[in-house]
Protein backbone atom coordinates (compact mmCIF):
# COMPACT_ATOMS: atom_id res chain seq x y z
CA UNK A 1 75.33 -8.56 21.86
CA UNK A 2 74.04 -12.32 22.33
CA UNK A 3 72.60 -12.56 25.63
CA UNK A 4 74.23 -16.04 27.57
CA UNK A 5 71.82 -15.49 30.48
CA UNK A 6 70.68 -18.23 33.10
CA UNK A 7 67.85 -19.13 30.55
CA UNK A 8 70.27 -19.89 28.07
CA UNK A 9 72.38 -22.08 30.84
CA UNK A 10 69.37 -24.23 31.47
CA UNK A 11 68.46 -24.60 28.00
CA UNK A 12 71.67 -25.81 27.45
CA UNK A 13 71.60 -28.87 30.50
CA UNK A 14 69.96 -31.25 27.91
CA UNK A 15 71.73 -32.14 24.91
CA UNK A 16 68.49 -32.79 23.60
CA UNK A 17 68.43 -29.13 22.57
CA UNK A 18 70.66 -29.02 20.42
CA UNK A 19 70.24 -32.45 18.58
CA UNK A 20 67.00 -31.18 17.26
CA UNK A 21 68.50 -28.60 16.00
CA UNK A 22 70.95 -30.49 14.20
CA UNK A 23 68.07 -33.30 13.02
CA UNK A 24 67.33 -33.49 9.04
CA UNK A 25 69.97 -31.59 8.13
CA UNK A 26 73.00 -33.77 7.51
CA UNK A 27 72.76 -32.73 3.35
CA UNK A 28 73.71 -29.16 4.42
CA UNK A 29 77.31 -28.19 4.20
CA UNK A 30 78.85 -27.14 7.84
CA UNK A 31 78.73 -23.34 6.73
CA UNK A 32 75.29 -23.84 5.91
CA UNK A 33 74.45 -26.02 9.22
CA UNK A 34 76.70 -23.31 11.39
CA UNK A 35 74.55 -20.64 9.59
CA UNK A 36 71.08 -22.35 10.28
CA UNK A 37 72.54 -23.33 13.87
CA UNK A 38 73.00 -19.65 14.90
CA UNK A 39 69.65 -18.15 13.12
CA UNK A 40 68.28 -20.51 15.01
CA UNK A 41 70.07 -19.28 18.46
CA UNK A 42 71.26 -22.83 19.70
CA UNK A 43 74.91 -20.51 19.29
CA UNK A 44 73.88 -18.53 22.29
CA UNK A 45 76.04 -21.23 25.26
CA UNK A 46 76.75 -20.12 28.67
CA UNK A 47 80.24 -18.55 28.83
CA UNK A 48 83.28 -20.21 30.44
CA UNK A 49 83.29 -19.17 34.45
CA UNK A 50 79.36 -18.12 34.21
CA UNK A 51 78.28 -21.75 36.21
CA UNK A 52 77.80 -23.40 33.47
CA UNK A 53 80.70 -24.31 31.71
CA UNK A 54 80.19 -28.23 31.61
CA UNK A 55 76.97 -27.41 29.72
CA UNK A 56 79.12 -25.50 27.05
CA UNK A 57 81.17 -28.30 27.03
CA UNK A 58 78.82 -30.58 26.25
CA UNK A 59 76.96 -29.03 23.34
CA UNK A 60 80.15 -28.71 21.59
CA UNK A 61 81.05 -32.46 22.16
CA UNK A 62 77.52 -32.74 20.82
CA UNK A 63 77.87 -30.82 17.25
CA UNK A 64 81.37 -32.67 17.20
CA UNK A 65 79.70 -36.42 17.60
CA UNK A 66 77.71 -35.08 14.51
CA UNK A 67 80.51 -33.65 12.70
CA UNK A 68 83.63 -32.18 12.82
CA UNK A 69 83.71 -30.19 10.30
CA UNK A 70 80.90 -28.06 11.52
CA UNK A 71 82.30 -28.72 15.08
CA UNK A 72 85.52 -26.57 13.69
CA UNK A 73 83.23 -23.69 12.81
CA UNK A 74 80.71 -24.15 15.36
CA UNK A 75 83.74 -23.72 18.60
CA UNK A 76 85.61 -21.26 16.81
CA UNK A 77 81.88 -18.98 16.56
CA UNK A 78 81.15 -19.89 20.04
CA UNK A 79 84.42 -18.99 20.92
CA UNK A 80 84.49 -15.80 19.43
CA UNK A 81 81.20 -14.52 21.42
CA UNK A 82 82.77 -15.95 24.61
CA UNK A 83 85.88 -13.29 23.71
CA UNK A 84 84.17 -10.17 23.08
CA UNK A 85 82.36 -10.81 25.99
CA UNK A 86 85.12 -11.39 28.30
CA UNK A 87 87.10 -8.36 26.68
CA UNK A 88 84.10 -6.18 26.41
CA UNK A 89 83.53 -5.59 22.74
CA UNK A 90 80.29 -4.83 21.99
CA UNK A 91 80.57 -6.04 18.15
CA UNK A 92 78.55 -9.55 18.67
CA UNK A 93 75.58 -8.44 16.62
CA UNK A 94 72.84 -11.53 16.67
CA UNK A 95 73.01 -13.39 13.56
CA UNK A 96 76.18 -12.89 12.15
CA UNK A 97 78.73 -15.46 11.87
CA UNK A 98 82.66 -14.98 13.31
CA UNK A 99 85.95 -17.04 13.54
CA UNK A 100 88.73 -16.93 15.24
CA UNK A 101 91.97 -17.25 13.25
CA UNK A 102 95.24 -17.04 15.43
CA UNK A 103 98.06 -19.54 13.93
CA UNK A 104 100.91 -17.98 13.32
CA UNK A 105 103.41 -20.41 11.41
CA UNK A 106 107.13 -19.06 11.30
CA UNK A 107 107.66 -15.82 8.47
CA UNK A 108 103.38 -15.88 8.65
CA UNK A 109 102.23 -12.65 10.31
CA UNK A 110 99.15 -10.16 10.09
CA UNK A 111 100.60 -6.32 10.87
CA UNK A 112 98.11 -3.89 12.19
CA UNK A 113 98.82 -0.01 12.03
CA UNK A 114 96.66 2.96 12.75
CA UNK A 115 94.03 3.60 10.33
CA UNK A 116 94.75 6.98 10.69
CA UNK A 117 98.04 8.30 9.35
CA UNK A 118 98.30 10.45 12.48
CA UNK A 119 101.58 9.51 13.98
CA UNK A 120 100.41 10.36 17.49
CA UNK A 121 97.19 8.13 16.95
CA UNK A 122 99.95 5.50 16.28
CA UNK A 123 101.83 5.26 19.41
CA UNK A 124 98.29 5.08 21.27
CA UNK A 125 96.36 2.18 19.86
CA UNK A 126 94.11 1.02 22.53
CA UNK A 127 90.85 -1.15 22.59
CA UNK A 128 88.48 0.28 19.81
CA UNK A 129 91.00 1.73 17.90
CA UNK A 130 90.36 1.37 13.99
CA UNK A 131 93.71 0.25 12.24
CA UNK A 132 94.60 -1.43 8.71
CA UNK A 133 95.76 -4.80 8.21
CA UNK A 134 98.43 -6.59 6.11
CA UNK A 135 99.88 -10.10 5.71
CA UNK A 136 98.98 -13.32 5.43
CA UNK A 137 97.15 -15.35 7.89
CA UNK A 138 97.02 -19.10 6.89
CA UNK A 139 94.12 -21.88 8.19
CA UNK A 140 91.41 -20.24 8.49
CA UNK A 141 88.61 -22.33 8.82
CA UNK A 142 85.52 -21.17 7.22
CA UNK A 143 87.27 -18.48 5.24
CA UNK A 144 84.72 -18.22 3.11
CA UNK A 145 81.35 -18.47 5.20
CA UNK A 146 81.88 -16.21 8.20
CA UNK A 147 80.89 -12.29 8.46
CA UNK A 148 83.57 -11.53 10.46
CA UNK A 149 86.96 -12.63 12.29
CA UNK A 150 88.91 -12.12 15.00
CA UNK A 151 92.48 -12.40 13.48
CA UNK A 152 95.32 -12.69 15.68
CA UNK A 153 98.03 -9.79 14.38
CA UNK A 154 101.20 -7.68 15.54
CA UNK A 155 101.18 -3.92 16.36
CA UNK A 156 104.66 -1.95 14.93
CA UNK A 157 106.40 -1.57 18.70
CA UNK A 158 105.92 -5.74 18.42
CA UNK A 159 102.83 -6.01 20.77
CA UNK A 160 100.90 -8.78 19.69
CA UNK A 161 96.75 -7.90 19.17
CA UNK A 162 93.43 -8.86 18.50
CA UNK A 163 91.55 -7.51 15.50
CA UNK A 164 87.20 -7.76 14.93
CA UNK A 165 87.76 -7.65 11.15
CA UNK A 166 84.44 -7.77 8.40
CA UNK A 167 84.78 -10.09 5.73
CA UNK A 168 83.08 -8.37 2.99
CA UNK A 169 85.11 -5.75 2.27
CA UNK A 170 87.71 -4.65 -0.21
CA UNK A 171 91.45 -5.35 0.89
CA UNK A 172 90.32 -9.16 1.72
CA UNK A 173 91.37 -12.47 -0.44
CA UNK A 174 91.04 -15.94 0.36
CA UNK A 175 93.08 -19.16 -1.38
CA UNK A 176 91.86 -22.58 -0.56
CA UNK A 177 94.28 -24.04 -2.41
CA UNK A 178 96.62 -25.16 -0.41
CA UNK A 179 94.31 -27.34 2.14
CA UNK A 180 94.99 -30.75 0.51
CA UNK A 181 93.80 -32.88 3.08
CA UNK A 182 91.45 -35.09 3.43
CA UNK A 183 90.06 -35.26 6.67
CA UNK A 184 88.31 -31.48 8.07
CA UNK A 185 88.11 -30.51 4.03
CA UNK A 186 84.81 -29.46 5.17
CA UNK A 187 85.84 -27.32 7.01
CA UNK A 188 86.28 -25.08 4.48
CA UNK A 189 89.95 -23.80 5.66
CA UNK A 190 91.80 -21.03 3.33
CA UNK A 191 94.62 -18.95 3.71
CA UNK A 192 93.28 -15.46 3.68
CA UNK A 193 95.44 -12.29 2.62
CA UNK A 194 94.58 -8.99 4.06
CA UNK A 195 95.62 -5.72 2.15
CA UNK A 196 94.78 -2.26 3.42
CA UNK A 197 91.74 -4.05 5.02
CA UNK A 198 90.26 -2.33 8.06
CA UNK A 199 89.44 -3.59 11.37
CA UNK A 200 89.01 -2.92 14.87
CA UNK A 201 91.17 -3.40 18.21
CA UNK A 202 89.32 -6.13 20.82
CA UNK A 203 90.90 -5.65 23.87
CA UNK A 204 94.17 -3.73 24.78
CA UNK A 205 97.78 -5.20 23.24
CA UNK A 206 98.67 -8.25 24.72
CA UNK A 207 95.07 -9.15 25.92
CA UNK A 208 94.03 -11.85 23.88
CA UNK A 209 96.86 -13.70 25.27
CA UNK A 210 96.65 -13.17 29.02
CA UNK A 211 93.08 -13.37 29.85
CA UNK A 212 92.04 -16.30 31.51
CA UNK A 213 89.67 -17.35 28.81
CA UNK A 214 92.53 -18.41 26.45
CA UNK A 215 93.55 -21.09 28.31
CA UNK A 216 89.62 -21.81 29.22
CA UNK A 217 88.86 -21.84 25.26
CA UNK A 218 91.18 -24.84 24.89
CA UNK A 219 89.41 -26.69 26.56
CA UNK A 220 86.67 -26.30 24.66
CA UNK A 221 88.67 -27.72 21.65
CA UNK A 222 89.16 -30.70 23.93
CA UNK A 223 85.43 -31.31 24.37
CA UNK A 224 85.01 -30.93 20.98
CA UNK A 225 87.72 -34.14 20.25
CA UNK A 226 86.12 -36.08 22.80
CA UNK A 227 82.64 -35.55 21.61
CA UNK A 228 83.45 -37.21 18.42
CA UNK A 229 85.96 -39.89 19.97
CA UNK A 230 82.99 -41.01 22.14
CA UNK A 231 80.73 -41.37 18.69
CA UNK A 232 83.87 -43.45 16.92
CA UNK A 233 83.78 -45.87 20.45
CA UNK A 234 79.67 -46.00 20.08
CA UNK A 235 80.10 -47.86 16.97
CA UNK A 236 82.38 -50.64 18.87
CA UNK A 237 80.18 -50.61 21.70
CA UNK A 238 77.12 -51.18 19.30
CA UNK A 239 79.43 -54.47 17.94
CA UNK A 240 79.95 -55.59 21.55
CA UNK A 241 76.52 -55.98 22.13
CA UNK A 242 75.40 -57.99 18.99
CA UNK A 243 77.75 -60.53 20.16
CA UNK A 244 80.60 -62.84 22.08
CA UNK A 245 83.61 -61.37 21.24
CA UNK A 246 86.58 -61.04 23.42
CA UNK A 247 89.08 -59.39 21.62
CA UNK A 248 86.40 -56.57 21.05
CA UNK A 249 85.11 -56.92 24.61
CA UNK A 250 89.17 -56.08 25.73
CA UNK A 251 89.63 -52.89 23.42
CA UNK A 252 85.99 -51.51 24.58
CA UNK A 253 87.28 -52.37 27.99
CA UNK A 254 90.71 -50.18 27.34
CA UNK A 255 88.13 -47.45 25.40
CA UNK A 256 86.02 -47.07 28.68
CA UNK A 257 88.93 -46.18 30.57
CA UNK A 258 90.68 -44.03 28.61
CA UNK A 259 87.66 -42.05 27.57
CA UNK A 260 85.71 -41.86 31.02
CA UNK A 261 88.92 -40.36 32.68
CA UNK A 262 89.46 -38.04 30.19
CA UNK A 263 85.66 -37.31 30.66
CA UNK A 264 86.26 -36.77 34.01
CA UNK A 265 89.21 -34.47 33.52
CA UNK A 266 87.45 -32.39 31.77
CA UNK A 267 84.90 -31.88 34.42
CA UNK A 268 87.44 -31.15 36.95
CA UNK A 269 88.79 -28.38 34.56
CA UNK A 270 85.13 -26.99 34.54
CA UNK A 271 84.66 -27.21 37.57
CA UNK A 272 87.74 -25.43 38.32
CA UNK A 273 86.91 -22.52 35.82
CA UNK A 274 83.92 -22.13 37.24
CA UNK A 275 85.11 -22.00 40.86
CA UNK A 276 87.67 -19.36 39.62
CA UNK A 277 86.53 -18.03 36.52
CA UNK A 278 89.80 -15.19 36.99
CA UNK A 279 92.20 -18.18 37.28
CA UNK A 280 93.38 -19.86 34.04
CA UNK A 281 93.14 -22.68 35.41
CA UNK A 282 96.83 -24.25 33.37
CA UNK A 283 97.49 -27.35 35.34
CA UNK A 284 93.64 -28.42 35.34
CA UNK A 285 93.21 -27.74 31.45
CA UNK A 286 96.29 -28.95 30.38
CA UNK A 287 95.84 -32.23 32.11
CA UNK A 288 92.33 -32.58 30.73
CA UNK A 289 93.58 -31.86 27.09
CA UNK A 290 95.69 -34.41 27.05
CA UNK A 291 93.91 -36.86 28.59
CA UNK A 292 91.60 -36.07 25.84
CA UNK A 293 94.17 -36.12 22.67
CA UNK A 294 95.37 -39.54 24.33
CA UNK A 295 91.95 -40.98 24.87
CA UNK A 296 91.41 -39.77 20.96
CA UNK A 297 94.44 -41.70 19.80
CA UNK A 298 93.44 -45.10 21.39
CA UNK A 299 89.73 -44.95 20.08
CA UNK A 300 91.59 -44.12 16.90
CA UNK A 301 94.00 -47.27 17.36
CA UNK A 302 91.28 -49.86 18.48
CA UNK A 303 88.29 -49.41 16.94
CA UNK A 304 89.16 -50.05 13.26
CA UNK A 305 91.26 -53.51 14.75
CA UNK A 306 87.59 -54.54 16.84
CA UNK A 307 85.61 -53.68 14.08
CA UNK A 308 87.04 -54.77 10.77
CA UNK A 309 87.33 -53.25 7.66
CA UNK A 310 82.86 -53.38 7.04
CA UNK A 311 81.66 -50.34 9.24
CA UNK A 312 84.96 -47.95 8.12
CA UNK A 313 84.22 -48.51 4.27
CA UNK A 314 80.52 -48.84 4.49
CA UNK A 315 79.85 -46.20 7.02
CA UNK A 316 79.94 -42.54 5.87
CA UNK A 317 79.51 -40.70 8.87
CA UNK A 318 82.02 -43.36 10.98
CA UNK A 319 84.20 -43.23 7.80
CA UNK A 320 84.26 -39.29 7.87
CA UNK A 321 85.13 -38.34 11.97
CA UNK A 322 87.81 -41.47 11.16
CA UNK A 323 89.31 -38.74 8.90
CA UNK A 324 88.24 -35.74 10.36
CA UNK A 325 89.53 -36.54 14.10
CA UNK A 326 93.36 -37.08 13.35
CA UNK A 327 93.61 -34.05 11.44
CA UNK A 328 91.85 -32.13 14.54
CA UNK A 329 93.64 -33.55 17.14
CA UNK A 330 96.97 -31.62 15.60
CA UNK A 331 95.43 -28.81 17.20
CA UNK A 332 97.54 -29.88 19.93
CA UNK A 333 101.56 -29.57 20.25
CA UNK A 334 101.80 -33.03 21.36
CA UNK A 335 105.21 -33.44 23.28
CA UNK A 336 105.27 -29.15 23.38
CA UNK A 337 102.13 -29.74 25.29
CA UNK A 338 103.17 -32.34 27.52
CA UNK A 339 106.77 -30.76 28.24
CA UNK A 340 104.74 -27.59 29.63
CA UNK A 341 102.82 -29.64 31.76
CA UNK A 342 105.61 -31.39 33.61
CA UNK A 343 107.47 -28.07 34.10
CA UNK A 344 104.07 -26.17 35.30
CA UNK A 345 104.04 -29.28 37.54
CA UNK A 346 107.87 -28.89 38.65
CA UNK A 347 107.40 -25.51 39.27
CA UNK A 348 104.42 -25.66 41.40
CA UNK A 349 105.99 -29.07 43.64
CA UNK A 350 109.14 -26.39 43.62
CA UNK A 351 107.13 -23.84 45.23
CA UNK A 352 104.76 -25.91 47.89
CA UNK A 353 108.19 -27.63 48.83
CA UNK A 354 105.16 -30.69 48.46
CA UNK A 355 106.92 -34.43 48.36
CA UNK A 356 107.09 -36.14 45.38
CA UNK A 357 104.38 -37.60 43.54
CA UNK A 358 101.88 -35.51 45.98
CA UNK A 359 100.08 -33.75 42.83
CA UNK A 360 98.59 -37.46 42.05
CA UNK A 361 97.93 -38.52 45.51
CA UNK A 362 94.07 -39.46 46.79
């Protein structure tokens, strides 16, 4: 397995690490970039509750600033090591490439059954337990570049599960196309069909799910959205400063805010994993992912109004995260997400018997 020792930590404090390894390669696709990326080790980031989780953070919001597309692949690799890891699956051999591909849209489900036809071996799936899959599992980014995936799926008594699955193997199809967007095409999302493929367990039923790291890996996403929101506000910040201009000078004004306390949230919620790595950590993560999706929307709003119609068409990289970042940002459940948040904060004022308004207090 990839080592994310101290060394690695430290390596990972300067973001200067990782932009070199991203340098003179902008003509690569993302798979090829994600592949160069992780033969190169810059894949090997401290894990979530290790110490270091703000330097995690960070990197991602780096590749994202660069692009999104290969952000998409990039988290969803990182985030894969950071799973076996905290569920103990030795399966993260150096070099290889994963995903993780867990949407499940209504009537879309992966089953999973005992590879053996052994009707005991059935009733005792566990971690490590080989079983065969079937059903569809739809956007699933990098479909066609990975080695392997960690696919989301449902065991027969209902128990949802985690599956290490290898891509190159019979029982496996991919479709592309139905991904008819425009922004995160690069992405290279598919619906992939598994039939009589074979995979492993990671973690016993229901893991995935209840392990602190779920909640811990979105955040991650949310670094990832403000890394490239930050870029799309550098290029109205670069305006500002070749001239007098106060209607720019307001919505940079509005963009620092916005963006610096979603920054901040997101260090609390680091800060918070880190302090209690066993803890999900809900109200802290929740609060700093939408911060972050809010922040995203306003750079999203205001920066084509400041800066005119010239950089967006002329532009390619502004011009692509312009595309790419709406798309990504649906990553979240909007009002879903926000509705959980005030009831997680109900719930908690409920049980403090705290006086109102005491969760925002100095």
């Amino acid at each position: 397995m990839a080592q994310h020792n101290d060394e690695h930590a430290n390596a990972w404090t300067c973001s200067d690490t990782l932009a070199q390894a991203l340098s003179g390669h902008a003509d690569l696709s993302p798979a090829d970039q994600l592949a160069l990326l992780v033969a190169q080790g810059a894949d090997r980031l401290p894990l979530p509750g290790h110490g270091y989780t703000l330097q995690r953070w960070r990197a991602l919001a780096e590749v994202a600033a660069h692009s999104l597309g290969l952000a998409k692949l990039y988290e969803g690799h990182t985030d894969a090591l950071a799973i076996l890891s905290e569920l103990q699956a030795d399966l993260a051999t150096e070099g290889l490439r994963w995903a993780v591909w867990c949407a499940e849209p209504p009537g879309e489900r992966v089953q999973a059954t005992a590879a053996s036809p052994d009707a005991t071996q059935r009733m005792t799936l566990q971690a490590g337990s080989a079983v065969r899959l079937s059903g569809h599992k739809p956007w699933c980014s990098g479909a066609r570049a990975v080695d392997r995936a960690l696919v989301s799926g449902w065991l027969a008594d209902g128990q949802r599960c985690l599956i290490a699955v290898t891509m190159d193997q019979p029982g496996i199809s991919r479709d592309d196309s139905h991904w008819q967007a425009v922004g995160m095409a690069a992405s290279a999302s598919a619906d992939v069909h598994f039939d009589g493929a074979t995979g492993v367990l990671v973690g016993a039923p229901g893991q995935y799910l209840s392990r602190p790291g779920f909640h811990h890996g979105g955040a991650g996403v949310a670094a990832c959205w403000h890394g490239a929101a930050a870029r799309i506000a550098s290029h109205l910040q670069q305006a500002v400063s070749q001239g007098e201009d106060p209607h720019r000078q307001a919505h940079l004004g509005a963009l620092d805010v916005v963006l610096a306390s979603a920054a901040g949230l997101l260090r609390d919620a680091a800060a918070c994993i880190d302090a209690t790595p066993s803890d999900p950590c809900l109200l802290a993560v929740s609060r700093a992912r939408l911060a972050v999706e809010a922040a995203a929307e306003e750079v999203l709003r205001r920066v084509p109004r400041a800066i005119g119609p010239g950089p967006l068409c002329k532009n390619r990289g502004l011009a692509q995260l312009m595309a790419d970042l709406p798309v990504f940002i649906r990553q979240s459940h909007a009002e879903r997400d926000q509705a959980a948040l005030g009831r997680l904060l109900a719930e908690k004022a409920q049980a403090s018997q705290a006086p109102g308004g005491a969760a925002w207090m100095l």
